[in-house]
PDB file of N, CA and C in Angstrom:
ATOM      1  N   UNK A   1    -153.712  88.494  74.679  1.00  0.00           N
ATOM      2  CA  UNK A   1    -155.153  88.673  74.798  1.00  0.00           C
ATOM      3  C   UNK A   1    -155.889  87.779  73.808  1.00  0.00           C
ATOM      4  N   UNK A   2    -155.569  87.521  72.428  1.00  0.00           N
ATOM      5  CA  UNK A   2    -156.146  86.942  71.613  1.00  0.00           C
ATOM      6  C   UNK A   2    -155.877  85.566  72.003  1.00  0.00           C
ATOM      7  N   UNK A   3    -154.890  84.910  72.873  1.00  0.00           N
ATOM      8  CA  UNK A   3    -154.766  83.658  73.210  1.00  0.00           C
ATOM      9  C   UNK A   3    -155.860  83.046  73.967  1.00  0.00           C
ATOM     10  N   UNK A   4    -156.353  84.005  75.098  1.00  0.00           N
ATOM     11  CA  UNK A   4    -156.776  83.957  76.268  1.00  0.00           C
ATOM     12  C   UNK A   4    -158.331  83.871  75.640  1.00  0.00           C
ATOM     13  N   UNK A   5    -158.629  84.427  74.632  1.00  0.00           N
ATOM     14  CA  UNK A   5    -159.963  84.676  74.310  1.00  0.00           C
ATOM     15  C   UNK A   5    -159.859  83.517  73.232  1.00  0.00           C
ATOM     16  N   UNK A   6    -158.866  82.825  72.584  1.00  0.00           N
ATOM     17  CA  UNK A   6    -159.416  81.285  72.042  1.00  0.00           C
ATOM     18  C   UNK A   6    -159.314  80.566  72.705  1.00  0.00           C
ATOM     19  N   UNK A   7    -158.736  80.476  73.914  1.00  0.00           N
ATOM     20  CA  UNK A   7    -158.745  79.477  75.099  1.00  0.00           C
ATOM     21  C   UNK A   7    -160.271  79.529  75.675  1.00  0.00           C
ATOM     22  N   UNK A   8    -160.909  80.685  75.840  1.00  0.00           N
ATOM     23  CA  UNK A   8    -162.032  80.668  76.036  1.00  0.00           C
ATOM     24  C   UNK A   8    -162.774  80.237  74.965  1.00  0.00           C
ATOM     25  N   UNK A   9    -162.879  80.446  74.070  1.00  0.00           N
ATOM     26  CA  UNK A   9    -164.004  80.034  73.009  1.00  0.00           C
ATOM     27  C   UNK A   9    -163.639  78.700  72.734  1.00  0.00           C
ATOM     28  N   UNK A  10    -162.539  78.014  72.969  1.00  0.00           N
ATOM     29  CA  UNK A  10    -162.621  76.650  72.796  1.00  0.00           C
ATOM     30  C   UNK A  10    -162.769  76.093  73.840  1.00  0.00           C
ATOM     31  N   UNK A  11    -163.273  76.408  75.316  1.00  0.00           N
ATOM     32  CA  UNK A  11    -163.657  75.438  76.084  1.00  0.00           C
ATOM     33  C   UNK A  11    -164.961  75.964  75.643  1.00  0.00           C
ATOM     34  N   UNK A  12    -165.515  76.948  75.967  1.00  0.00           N
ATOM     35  CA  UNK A  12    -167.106  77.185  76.444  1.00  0.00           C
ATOM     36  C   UNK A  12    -167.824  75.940  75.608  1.00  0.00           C
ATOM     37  N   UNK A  13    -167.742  75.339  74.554  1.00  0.00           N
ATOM     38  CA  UNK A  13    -169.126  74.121  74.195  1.00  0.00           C
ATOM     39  C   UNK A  13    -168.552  73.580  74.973  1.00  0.00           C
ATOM     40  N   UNK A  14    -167.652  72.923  75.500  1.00  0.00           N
ATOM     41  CA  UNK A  14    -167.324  72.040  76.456  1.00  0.00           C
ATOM     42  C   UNK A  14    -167.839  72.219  77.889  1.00  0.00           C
ATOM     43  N   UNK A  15    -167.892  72.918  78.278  1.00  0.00           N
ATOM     44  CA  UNK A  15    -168.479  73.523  79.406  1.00  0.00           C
ATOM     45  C   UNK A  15    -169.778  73.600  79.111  1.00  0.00           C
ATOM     46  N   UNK A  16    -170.493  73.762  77.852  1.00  0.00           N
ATOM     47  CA  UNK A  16    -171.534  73.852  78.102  1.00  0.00           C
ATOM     48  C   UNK A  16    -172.323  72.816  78.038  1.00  0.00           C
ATOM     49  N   UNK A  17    -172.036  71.769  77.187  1.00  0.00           N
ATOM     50  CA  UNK A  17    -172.482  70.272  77.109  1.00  0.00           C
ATOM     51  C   UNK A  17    -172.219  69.653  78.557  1.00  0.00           C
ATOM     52  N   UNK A  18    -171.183  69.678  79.492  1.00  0.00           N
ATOM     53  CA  UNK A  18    -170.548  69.334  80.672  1.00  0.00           C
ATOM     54  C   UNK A  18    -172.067  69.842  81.562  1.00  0.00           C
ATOM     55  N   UNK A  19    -172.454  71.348  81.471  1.00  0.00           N
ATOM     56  CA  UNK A  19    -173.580  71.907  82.362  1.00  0.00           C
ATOM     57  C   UNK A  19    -175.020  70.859  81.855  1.00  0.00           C
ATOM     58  N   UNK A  20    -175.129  70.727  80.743  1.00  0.00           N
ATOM     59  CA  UNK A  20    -176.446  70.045  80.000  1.00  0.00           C
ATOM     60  C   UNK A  20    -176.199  68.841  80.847  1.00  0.00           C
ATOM     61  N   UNK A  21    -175.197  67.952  80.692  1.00  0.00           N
ATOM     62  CA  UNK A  21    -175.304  66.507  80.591  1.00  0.00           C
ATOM     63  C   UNK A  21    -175.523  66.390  82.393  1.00  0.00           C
ATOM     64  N   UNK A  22    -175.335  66.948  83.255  1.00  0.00           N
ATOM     65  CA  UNK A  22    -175.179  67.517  84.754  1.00  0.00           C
ATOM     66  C   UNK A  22    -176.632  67.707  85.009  1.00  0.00           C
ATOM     67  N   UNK A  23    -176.862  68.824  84.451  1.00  0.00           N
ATOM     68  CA  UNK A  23    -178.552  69.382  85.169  1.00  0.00           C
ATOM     69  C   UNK A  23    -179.593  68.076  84.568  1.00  0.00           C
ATOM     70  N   UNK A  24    -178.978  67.285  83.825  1.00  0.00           N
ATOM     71  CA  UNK A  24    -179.871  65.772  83.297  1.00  0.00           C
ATOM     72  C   UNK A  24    -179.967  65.113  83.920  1.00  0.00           C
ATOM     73  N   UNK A  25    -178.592  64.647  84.372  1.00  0.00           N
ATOM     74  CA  UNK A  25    -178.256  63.618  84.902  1.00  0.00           C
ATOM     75  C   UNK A  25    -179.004  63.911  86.619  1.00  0.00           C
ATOM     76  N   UNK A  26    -179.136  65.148  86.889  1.00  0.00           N
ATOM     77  CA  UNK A  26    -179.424  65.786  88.036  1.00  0.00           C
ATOM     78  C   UNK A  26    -181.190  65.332  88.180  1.00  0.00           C
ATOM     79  N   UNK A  27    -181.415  66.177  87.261  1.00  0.00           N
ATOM     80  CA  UNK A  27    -183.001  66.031  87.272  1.00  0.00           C
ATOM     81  C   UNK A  27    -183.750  64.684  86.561  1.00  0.00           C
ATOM     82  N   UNK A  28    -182.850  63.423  86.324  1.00  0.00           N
ATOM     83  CA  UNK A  28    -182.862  62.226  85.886  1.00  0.00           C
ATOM     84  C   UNK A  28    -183.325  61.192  87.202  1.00  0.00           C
ATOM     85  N   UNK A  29    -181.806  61.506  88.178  1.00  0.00           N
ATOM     86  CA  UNK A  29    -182.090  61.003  89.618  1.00  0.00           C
ATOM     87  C   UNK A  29    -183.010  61.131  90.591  1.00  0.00           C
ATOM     88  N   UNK A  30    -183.017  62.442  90.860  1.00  0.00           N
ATOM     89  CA  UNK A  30    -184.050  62.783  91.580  1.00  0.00           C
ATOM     90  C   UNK A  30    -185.308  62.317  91.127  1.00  0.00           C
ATOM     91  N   UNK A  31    -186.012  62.149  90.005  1.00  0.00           N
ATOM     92  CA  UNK A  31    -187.173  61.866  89.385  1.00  0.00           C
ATOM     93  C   UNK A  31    -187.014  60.427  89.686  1.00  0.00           C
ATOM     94  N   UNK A  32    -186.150  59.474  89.621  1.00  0.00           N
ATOM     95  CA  UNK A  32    -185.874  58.037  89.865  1.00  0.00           C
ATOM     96  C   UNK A  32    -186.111  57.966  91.589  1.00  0.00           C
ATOM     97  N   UNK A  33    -185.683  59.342  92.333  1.00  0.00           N
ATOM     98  CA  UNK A  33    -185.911  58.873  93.797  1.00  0.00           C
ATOM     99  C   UNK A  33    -186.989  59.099  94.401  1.00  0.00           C
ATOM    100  N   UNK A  34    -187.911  60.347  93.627  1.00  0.00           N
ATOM    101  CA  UNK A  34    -189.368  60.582  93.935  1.00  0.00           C
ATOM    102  C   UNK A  34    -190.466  59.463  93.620  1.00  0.00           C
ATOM    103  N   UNK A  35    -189.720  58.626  92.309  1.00  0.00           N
ATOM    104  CA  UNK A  35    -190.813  57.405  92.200  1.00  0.00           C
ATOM    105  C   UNK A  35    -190.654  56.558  93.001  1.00  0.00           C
ATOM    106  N   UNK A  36    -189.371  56.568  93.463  1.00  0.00           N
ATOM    107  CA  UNK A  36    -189.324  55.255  94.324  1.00  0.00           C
ATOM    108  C   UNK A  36    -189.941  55.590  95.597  1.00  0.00           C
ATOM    109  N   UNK A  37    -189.894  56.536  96.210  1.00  0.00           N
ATOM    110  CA  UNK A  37    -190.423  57.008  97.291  1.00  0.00           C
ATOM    111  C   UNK A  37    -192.140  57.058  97.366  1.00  0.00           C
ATOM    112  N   UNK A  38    -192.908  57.087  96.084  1.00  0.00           N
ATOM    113  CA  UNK A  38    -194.259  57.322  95.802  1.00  0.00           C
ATOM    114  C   UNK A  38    -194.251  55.969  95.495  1.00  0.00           C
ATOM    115  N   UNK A  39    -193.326  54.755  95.085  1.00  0.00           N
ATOM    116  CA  UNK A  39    -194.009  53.648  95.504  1.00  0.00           C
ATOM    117  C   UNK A  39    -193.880  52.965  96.374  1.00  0.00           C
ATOM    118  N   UNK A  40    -193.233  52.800  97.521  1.00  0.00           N
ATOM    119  CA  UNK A  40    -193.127  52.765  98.855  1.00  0.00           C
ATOM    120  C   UNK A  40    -194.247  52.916  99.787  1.00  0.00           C
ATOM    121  N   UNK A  41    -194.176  54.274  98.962  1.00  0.00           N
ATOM    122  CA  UNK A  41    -195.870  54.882  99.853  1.00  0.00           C
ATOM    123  C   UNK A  41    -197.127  53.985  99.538  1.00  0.00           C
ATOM    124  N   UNK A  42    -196.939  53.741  98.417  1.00  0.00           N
ATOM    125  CA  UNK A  42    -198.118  53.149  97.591  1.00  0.00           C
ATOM    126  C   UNK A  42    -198.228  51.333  98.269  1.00  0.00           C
ATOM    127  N   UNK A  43    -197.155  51.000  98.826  1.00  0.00           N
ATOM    128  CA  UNK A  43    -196.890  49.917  98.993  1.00  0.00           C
ATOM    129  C   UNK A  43    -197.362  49.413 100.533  1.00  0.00           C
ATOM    130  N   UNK A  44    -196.936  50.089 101.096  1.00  0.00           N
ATOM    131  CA  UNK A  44    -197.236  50.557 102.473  1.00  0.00           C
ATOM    132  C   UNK A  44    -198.493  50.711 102.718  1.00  0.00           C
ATOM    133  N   UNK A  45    -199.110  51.454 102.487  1.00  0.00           N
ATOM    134  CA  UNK A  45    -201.015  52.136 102.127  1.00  0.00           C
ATOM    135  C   UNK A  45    -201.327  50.767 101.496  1.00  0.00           C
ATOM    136  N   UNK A  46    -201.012  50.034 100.510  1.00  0.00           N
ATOM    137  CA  UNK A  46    -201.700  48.601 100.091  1.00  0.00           C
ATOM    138  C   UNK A  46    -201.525  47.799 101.479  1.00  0.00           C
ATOM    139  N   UNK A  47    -200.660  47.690 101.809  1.00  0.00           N
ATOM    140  CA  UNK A  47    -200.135  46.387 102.861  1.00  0.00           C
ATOM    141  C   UNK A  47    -201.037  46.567 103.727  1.00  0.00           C
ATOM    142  N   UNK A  48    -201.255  48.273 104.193  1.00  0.00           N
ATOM    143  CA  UNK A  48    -201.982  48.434 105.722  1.00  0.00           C
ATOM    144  C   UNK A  48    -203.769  48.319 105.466  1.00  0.00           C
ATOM    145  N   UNK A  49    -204.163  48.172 104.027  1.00  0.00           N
ATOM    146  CA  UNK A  49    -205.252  48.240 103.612  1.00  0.00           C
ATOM    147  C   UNK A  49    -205.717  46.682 103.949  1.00  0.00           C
ATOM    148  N   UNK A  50    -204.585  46.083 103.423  1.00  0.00           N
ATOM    149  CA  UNK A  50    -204.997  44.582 103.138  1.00  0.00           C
ATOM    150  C   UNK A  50    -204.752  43.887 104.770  1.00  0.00           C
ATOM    151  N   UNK A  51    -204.382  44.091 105.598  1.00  0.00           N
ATOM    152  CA  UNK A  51    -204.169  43.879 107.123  1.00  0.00           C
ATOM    153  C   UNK A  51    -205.475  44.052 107.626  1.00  0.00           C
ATOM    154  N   UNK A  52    -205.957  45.622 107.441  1.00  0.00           N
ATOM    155  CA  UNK A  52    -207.286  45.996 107.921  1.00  0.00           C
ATOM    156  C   UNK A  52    -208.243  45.606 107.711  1.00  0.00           C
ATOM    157  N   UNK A  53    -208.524  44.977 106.131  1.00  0.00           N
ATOM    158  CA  UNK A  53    -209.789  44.066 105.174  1.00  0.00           C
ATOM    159  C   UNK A  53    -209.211  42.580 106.332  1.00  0.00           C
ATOM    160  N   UNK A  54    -208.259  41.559 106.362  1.00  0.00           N
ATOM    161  CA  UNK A  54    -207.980  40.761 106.908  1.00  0.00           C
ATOM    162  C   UNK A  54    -208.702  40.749 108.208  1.00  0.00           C
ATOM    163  N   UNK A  55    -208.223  42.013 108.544  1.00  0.00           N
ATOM    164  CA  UNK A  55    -208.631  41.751 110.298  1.00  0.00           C
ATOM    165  C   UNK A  55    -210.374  41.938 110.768  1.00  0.00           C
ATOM    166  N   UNK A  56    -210.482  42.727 109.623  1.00  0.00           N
ATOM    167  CA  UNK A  56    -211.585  42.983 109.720  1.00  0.00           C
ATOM    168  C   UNK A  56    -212.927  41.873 109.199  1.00  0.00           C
ATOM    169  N   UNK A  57    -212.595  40.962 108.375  1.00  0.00           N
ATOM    170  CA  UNK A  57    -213.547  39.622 107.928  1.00  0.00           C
ATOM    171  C   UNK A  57    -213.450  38.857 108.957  1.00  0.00           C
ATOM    172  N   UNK A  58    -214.559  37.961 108.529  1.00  0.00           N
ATOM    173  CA  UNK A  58    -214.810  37.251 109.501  1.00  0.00           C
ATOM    174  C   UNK A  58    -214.416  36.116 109.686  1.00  0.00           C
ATOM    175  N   UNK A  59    -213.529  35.939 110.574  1.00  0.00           N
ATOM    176  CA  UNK A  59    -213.423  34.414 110.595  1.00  0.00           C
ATOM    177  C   UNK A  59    -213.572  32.996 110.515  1.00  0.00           C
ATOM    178  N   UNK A  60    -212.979  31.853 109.770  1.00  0.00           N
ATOM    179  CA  UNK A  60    -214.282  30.329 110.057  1.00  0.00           C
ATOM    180  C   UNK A  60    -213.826  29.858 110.816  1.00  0.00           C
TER     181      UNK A  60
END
């Protein structure tokens, strides 16, 4: 029993740095794929802006 319970107490920081470095790395990416996605958008909405000003002036 006393084995089993330092086997446990010597992983758990390990496990628990392992959970930290995870839910980071987790909520690291996703934040990298929401920007990229909000500038896409942003990119798109410019392009179709600048088409519409284009089409819309007047020609010489």
């Amino acid at each position: 029993m006393d084995t089993t319970l330092a086997v446990l107490a010597g992983l758990t920081p390990s496990v628990g740095v392992g959970l930290l470095f995870w839910f980071s790395m987790r909520k690291i990416l996703r934040a990298d794929r929401h920007e990229r996605e909000a500038l896409d958008r942003m990119d798109r909405e410019g392009m179709t802006a600048a088409a519409e000003s284009a089409r819309n002036s007047p020609s010489r």
